[in-house]
C-alpha atoms as a PDB file:
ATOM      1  CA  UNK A   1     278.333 105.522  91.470  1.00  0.00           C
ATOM      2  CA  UNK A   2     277.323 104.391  88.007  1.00  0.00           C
ATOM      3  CA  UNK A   3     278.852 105.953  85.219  1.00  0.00           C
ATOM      4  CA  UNK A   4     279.525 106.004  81.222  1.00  0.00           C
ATOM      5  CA  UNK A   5     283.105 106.545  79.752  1.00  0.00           C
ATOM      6  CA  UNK A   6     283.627 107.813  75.946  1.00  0.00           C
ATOM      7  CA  UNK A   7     286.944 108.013  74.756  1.00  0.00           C
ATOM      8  CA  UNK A   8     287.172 110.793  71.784  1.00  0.00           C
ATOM      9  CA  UNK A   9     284.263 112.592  73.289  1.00  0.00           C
ATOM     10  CA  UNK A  10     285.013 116.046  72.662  1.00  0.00           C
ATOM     11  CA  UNK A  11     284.065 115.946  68.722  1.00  0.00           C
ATOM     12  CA  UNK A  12     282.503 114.112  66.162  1.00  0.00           C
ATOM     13  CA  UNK A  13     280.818 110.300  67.015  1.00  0.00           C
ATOM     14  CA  UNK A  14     282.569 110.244  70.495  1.00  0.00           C
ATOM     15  CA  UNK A  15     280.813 113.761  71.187  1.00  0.00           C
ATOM     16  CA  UNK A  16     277.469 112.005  69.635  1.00  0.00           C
ATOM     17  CA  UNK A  17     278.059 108.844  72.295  1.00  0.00           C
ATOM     18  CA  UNK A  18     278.030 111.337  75.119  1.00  0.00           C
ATOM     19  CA  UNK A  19     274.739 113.522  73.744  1.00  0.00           C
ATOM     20  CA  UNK A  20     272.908 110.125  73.022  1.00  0.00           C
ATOM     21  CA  UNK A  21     273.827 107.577  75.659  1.00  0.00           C
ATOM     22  CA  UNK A  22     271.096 108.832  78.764  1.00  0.00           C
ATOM     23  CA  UNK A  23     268.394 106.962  76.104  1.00  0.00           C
ATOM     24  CA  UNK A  24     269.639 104.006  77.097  1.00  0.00           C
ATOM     25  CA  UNK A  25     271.829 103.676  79.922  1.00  0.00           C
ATOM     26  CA  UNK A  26     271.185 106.125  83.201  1.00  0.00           C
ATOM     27  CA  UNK A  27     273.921 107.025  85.085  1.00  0.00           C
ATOM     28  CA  UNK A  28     275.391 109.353  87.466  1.00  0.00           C
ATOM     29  CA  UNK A  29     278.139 110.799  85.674  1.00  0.00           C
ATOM     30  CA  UNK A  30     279.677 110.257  82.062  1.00  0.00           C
ATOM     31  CA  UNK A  31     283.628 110.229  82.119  1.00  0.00           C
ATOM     32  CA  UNK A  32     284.406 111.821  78.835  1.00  0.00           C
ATOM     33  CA  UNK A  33     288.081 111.489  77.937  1.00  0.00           C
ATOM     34  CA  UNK A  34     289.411 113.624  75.312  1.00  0.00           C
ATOM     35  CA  UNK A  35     292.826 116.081  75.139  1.00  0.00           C
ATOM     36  CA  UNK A  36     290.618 118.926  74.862  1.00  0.00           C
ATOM     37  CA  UNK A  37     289.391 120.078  78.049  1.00  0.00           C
ATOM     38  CA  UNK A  38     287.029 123.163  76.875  1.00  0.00           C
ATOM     39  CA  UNK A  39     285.682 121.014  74.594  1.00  0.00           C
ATOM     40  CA  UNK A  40     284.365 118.360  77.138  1.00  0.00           C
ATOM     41  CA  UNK A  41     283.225 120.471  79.083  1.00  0.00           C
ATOM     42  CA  UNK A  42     281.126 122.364  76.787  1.00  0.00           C
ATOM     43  CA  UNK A  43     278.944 119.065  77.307  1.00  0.00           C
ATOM     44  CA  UNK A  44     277.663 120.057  80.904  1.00  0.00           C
ATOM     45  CA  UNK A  45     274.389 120.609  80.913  1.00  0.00           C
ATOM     46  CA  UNK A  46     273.422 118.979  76.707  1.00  0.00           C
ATOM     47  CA  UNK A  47     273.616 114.776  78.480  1.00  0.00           C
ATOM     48  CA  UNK A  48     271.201 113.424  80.679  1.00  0.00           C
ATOM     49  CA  UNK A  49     274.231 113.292  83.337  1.00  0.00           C
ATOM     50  CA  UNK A  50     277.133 115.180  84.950  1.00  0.00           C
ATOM     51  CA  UNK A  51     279.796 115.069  82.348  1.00  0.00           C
ATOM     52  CA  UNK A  52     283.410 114.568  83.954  1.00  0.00           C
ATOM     53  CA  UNK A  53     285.963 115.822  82.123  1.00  0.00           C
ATOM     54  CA  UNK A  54     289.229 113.699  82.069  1.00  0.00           C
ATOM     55  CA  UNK A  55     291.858 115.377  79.782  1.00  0.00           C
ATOM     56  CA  UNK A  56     293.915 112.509  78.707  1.00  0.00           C
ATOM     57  CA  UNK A  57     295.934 112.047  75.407  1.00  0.00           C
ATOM     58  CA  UNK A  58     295.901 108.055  74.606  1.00  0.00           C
ATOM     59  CA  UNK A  59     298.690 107.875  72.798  1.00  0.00           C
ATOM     60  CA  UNK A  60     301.226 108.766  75.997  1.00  0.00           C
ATOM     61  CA  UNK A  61     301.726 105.505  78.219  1.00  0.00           C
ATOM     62  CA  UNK A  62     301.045 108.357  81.429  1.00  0.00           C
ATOM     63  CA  UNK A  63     297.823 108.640  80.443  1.00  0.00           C
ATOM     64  CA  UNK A  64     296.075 104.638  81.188  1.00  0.00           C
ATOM     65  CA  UNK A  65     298.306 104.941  84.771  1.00  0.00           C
ATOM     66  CA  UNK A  66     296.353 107.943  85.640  1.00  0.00           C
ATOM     67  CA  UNK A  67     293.228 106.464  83.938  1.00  0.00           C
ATOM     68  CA  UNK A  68     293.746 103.113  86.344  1.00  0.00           C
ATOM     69  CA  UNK A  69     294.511 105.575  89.430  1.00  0.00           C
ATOM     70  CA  UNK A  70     290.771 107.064  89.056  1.00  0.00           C
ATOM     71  CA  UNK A  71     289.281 104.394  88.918  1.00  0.00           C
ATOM     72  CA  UNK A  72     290.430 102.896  91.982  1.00  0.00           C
ATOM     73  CA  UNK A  73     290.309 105.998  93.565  1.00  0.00           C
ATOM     74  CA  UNK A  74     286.668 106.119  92.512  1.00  0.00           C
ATOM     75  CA  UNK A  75     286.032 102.673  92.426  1.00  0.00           C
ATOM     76  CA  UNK A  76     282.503 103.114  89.836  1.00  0.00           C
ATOM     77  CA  UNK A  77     280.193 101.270  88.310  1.00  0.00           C
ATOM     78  CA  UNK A  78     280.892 101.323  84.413  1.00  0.00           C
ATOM     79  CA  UNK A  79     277.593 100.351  82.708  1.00  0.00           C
ATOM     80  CA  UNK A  80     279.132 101.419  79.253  1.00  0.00           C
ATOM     81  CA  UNK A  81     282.675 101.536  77.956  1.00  0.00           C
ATOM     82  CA  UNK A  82     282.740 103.437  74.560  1.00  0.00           C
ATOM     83  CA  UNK A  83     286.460 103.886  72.740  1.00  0.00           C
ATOM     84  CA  UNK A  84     285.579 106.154  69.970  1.00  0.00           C
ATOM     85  CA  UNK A  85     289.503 107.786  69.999  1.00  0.00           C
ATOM     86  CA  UNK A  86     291.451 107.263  67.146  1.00  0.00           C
ATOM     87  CA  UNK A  87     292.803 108.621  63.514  1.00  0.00           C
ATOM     88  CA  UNK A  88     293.346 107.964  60.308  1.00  0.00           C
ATOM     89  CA  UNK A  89     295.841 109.194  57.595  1.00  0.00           C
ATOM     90  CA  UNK A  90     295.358 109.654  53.861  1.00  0.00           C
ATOM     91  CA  UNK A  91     297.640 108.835  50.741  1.00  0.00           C
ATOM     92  CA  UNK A  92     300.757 106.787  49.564  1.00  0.00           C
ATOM     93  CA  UNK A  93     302.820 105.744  52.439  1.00  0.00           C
ATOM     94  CA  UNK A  94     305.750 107.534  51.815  1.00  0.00           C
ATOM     95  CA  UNK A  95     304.051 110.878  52.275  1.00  0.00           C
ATOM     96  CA  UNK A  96     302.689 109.359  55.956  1.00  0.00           C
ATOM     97  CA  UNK A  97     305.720 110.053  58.450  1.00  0.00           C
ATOM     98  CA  UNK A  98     307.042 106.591  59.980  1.00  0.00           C
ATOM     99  CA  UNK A  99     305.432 108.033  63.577  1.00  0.00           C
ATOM    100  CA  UNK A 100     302.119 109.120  62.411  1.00  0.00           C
ATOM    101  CA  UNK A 101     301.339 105.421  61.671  1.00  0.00           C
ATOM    102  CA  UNK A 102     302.811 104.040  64.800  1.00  0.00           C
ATOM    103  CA  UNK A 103     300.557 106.580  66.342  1.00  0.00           C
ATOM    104  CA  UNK A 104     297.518 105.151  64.626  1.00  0.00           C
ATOM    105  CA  UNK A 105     298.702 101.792  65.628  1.00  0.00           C
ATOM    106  CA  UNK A 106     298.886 102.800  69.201  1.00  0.00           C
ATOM    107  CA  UNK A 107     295.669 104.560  68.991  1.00  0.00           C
ATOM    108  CA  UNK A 108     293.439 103.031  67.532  1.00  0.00           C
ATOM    109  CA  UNK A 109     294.443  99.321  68.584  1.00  0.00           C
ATOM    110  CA  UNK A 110     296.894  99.757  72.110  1.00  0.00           C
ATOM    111  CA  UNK A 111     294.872 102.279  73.480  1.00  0.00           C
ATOM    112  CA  UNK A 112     291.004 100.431  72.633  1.00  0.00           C
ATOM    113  CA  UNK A 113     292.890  97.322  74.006  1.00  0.00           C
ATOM    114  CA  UNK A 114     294.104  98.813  77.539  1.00  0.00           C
ATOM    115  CA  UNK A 115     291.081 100.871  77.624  1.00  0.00           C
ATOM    116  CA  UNK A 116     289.112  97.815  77.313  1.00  0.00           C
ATOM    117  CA  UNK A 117     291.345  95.600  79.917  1.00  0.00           C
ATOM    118  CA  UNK A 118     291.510  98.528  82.649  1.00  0.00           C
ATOM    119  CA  UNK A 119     287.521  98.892  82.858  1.00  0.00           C
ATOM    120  CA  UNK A 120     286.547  95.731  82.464  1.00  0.00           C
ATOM    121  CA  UNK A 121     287.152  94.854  86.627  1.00  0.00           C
ATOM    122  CA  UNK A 122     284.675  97.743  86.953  1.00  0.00           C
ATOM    123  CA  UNK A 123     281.801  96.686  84.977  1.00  0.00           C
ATOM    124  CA  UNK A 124     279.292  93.917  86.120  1.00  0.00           C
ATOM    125  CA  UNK A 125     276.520  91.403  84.569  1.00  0.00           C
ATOM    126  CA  UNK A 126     274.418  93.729  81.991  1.00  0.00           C
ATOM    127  CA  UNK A 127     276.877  96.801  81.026  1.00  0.00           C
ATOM    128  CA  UNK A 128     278.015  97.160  77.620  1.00  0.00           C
ATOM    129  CA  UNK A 129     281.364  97.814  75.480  1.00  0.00           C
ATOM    130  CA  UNK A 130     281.038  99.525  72.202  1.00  0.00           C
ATOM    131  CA  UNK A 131     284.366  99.665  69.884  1.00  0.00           C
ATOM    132  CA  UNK A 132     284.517 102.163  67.483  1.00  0.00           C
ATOM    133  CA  UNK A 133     285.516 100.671  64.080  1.00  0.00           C
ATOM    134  CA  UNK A 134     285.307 100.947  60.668  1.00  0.00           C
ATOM    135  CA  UNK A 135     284.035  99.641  56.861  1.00  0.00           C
ATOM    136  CA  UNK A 136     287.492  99.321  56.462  1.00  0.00           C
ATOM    137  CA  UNK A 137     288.037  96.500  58.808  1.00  0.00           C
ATOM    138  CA  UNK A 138     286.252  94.099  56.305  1.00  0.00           C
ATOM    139  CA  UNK A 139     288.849  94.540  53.414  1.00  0.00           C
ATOM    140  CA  UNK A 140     292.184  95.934  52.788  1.00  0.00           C
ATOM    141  CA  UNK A 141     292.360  99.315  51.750  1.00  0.00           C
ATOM    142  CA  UNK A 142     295.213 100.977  49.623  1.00  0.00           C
ATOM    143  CA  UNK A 143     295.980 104.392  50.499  1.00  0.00           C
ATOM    144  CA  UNK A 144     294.556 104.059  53.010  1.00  0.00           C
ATOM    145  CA  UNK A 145     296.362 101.001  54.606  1.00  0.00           C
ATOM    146  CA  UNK A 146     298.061 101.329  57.996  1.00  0.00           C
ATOM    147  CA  UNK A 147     294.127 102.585  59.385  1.00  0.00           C
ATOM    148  CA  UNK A 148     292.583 100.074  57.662  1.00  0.00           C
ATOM    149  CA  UNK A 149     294.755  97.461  59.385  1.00  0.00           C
ATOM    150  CA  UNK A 150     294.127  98.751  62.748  1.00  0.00           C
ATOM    151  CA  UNK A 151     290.056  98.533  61.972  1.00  0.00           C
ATOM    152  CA  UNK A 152     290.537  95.089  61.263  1.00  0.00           C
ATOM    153  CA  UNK A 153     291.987  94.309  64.526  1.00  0.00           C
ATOM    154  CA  UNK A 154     289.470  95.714  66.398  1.00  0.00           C
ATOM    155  CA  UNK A 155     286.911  94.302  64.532  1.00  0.00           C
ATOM    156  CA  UNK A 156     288.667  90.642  64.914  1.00  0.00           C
ATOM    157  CA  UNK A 157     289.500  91.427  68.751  1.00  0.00           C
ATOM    158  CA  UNK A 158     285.875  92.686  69.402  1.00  0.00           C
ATOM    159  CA  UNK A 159     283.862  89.965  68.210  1.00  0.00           C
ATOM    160  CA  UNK A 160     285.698  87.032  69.911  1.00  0.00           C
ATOM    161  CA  UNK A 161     286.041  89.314  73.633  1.00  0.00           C
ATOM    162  CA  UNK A 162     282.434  89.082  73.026  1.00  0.00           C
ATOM    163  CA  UNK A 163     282.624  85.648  73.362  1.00  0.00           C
ATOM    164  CA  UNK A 164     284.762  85.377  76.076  1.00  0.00           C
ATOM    165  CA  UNK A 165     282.703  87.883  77.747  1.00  0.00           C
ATOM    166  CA  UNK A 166     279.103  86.119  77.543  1.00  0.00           C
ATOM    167  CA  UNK A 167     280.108  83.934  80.810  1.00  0.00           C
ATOM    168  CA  UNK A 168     280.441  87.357  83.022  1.00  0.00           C
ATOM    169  CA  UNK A 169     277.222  89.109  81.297  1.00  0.00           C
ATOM    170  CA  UNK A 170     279.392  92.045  79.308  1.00  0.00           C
ATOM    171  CA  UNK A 171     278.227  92.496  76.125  1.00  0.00           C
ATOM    172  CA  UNK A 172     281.233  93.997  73.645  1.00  0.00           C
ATOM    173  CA  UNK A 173     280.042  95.233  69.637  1.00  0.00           C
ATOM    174  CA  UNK A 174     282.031  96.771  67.127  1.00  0.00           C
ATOM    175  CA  UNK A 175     280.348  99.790  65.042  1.00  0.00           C
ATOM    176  CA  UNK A 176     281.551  99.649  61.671  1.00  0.00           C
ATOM    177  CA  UNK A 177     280.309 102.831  59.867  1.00  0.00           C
ATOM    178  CA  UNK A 178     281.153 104.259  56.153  1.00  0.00           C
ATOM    179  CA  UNK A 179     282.219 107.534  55.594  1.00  0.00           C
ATOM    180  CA  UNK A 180     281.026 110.053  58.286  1.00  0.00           C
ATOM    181  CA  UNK A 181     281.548 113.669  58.597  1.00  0.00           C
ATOM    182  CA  UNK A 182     283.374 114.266  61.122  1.00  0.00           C
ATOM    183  CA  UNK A 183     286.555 116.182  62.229  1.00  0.00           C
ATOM    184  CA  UNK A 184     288.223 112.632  60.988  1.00  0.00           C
ATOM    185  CA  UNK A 185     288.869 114.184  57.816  1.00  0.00           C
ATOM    186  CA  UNK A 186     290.679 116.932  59.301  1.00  0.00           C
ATOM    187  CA  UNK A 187     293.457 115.025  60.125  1.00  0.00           C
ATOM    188  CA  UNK A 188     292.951 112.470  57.164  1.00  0.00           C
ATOM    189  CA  UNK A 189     293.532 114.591  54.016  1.00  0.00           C
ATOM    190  CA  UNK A 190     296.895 116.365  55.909  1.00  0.00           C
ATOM    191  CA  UNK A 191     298.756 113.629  53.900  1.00  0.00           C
ATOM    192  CA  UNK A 192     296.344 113.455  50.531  1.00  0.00           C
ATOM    193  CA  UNK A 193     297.981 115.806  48.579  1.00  0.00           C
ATOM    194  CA  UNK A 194     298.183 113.393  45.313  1.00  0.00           C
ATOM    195  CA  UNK A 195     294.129 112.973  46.212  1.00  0.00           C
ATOM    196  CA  UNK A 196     294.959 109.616  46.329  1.00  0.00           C
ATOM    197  CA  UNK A 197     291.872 109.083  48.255  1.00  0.00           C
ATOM    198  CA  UNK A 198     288.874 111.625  46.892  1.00  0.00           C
ATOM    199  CA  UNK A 199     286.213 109.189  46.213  1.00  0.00           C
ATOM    200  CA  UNK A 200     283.006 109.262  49.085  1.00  0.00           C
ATOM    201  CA  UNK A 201     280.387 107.242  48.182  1.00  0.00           C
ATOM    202  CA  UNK A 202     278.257 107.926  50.473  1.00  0.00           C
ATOM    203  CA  UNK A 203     278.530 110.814  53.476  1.00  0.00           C
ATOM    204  CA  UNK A 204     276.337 109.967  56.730  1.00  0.00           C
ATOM    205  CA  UNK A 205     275.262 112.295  59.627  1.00  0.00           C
ATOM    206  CA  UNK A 206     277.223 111.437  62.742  1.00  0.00           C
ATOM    207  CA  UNK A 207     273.776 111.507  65.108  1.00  0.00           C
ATOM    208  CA  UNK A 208     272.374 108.890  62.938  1.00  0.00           C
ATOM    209  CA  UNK A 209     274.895 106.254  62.668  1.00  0.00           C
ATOM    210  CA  UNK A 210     275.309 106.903  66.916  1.00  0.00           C
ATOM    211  CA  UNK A 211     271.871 106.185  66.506  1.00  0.00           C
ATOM    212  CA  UNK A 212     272.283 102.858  65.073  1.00  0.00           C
ATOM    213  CA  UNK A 213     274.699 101.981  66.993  1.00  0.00           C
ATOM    214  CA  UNK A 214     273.441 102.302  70.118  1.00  0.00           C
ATOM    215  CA  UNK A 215     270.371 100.850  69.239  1.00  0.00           C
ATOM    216  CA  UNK A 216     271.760  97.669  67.772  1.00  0.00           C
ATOM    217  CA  UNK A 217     274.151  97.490  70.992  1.00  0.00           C
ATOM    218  CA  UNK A 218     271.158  97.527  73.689  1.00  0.00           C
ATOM    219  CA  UNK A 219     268.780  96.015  71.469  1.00  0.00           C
ATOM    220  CA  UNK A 220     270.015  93.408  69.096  1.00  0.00           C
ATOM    221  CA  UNK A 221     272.361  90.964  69.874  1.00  0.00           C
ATOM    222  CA  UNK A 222     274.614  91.950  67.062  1.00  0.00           C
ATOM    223  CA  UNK A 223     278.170  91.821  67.463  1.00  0.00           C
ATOM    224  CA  UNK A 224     278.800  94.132  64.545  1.00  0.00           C
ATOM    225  CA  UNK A 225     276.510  97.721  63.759  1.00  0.00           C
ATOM    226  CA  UNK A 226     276.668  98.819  60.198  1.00  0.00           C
ATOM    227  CA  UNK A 227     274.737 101.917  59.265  1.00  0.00           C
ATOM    228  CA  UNK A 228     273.111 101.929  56.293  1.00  0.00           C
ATOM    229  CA  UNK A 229     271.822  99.902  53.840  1.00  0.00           C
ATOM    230  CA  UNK A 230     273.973 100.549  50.971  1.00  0.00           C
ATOM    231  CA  UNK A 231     277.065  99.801  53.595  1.00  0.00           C
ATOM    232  CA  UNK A 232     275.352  96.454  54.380  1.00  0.00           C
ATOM    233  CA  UNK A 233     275.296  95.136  50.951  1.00  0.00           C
ATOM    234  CA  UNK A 234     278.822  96.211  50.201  1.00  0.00           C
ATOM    235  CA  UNK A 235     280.445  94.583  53.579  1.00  0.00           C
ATOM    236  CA  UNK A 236     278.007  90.986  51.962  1.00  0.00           C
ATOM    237  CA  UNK A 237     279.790  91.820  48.764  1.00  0.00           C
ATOM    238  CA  UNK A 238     283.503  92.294  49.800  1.00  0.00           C
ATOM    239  CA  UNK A 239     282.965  88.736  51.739  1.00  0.00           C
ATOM    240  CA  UNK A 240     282.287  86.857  48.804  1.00  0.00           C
ATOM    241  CA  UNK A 241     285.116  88.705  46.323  1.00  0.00           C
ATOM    242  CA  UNK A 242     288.573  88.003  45.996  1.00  0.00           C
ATOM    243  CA  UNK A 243     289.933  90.906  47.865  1.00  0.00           C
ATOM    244  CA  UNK A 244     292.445  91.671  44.985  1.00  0.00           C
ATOM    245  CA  UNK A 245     289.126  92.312  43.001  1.00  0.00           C
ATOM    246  CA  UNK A 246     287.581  94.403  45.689  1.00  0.00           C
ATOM    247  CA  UNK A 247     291.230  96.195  46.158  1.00  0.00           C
ATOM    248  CA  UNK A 248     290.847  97.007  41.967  1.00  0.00           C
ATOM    249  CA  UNK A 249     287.299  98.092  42.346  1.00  0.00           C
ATOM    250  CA  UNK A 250     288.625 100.865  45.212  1.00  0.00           C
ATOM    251  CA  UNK A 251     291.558 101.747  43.545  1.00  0.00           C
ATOM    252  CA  UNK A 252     289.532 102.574  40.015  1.00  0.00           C
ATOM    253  CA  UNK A 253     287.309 104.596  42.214  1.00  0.00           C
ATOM    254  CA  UNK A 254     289.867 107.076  43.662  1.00  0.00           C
ATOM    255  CA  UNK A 255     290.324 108.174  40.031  1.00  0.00           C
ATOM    256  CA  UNK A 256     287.329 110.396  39.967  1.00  0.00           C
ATOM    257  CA  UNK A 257     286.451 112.619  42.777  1.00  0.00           C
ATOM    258  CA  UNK A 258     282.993 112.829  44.149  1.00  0.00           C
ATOM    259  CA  UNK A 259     281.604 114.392  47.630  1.00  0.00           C
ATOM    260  CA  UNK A 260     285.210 115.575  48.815  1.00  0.00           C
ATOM    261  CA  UNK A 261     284.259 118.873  48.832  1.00  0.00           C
ATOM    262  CA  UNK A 262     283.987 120.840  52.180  1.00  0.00           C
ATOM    263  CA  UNK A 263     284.883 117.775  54.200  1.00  0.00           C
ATOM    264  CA  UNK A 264     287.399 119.429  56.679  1.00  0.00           C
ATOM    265  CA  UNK A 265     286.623 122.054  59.077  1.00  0.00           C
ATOM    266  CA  UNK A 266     288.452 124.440  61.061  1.00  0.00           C
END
């Protein structure tokens, strides 16, 4: 059996992964993992395959032991791996509980990692890994700090797995969007009540920057995506700065709000 799994797929660029994939990878069923079971499987019947719901929360250590029991149970074919769960948290660090940023840590870098390691035995010559990351992984980002840090590892563990990878055929990218809207925000601005962070550039469309990144994943040989060319430039830009100049530049920014209107939704 040949299948897909999306971590994060029951909203936002996870859901997009799942609704997007069958245009370049067919397969028999796509494993969407998400705690929200009504919401995955609301996707019957809008992929081009049998979505399986698997209600797991990545954050609790129970849920990769019953993630490793499937697939030996099931023994598949994983022709793509995406991990597109994880979080981020807004504001000064002293209004971000101690355990909300362990949880991002454990999200958004444990749970990519052992995600990663658990599927790999399942995936032969020619499948694909796509790692959900972020702008922020290029520069350090105040107020926005612990979830910047955990983009950067992903972004430094994705691109040299890739090289490790290239002598068994698995191709592994990072996707490094700007600000999308998604649910993200939802959980984001819970902690921004100082609107230490209110400044969005730029706000993309979820479909298209899935788009890109799928495209650049079966089609390029990129080991990073970046939507948009305005994004482009700036990730060329914060390479040459000094970061405490680029870390100025953000923090001027936040002091007048633009496009943080009707980001969150219910």
């Amino acid at each position: 059996m040949k299948i897909a799994v999306v971590t994060g797929a029951s909203s936002g660029m996870g859901k997009q992964f799942a609704l997007q994939l069958s245009a370049y990878e067919q397969v028999d069923e796509i494993w969407a993992i998400a705690r929200r079971k009504e919401a995955l499987e609301a996707l019957n019947g809008q992929c081009g395959a049998k979505v399986r719901p698997v209600c797991l929360d990545l954050g609790n250590e129970e849920s990769f032991r019953e993630y490793a029991a499937l697939l030996e149970q099931e023994k598949p074919e994983v022709r793509l791996l995406v991990n597109a769960a994880g979080f981020g948290k807004f504001g000064s660090f002293e209004k971000i509980p101690i355990e909300d940023e362990a949880r991002m840590i454990d999200l958004n870098c444990k749970a990519l990692l052992v995600m990663t390691r658990l599927t790999l035995p399942y995936m032969p010559a020619g499948s694909h890994i796509l790692q959900l990351d972020s702008l922020s992984a290029f520069q350090p980002v105040p107020y926005i700090t612990t979830y910047g840090a955990t983009k950067a590892f992903v972004l430094s563990y994705t691109r040299a797995m890739n090289q490790e990878l290239k002598g068994k055929g698995v191709r592994m990218m990072a996707m490094n969007p700007g600000w999308v809207k998604t649910e993200f925000f939802n959980h984001a601005f819970q902690t921004n009540g100082g609107n230490e962070v209110q400044y969005f550039d730029r706000l993309y469309e979820a479909r298209d920057v899935v788009a890109t990144g799928l495209h650049d994943l079966y089609k390029t040989k990129k080991d990073v995506s970046i939507h948009g060319a305005p994004v482009r430039r700036q990730v060329r830009l914060v390479k040459l700065l000094p970061h405490s100049l680029v870390m100025k530049v953000w923090l001027n920014q936040q002091k007048k709000a633009r496009n943080n209107q009707n980001l969150t939704t219910k």
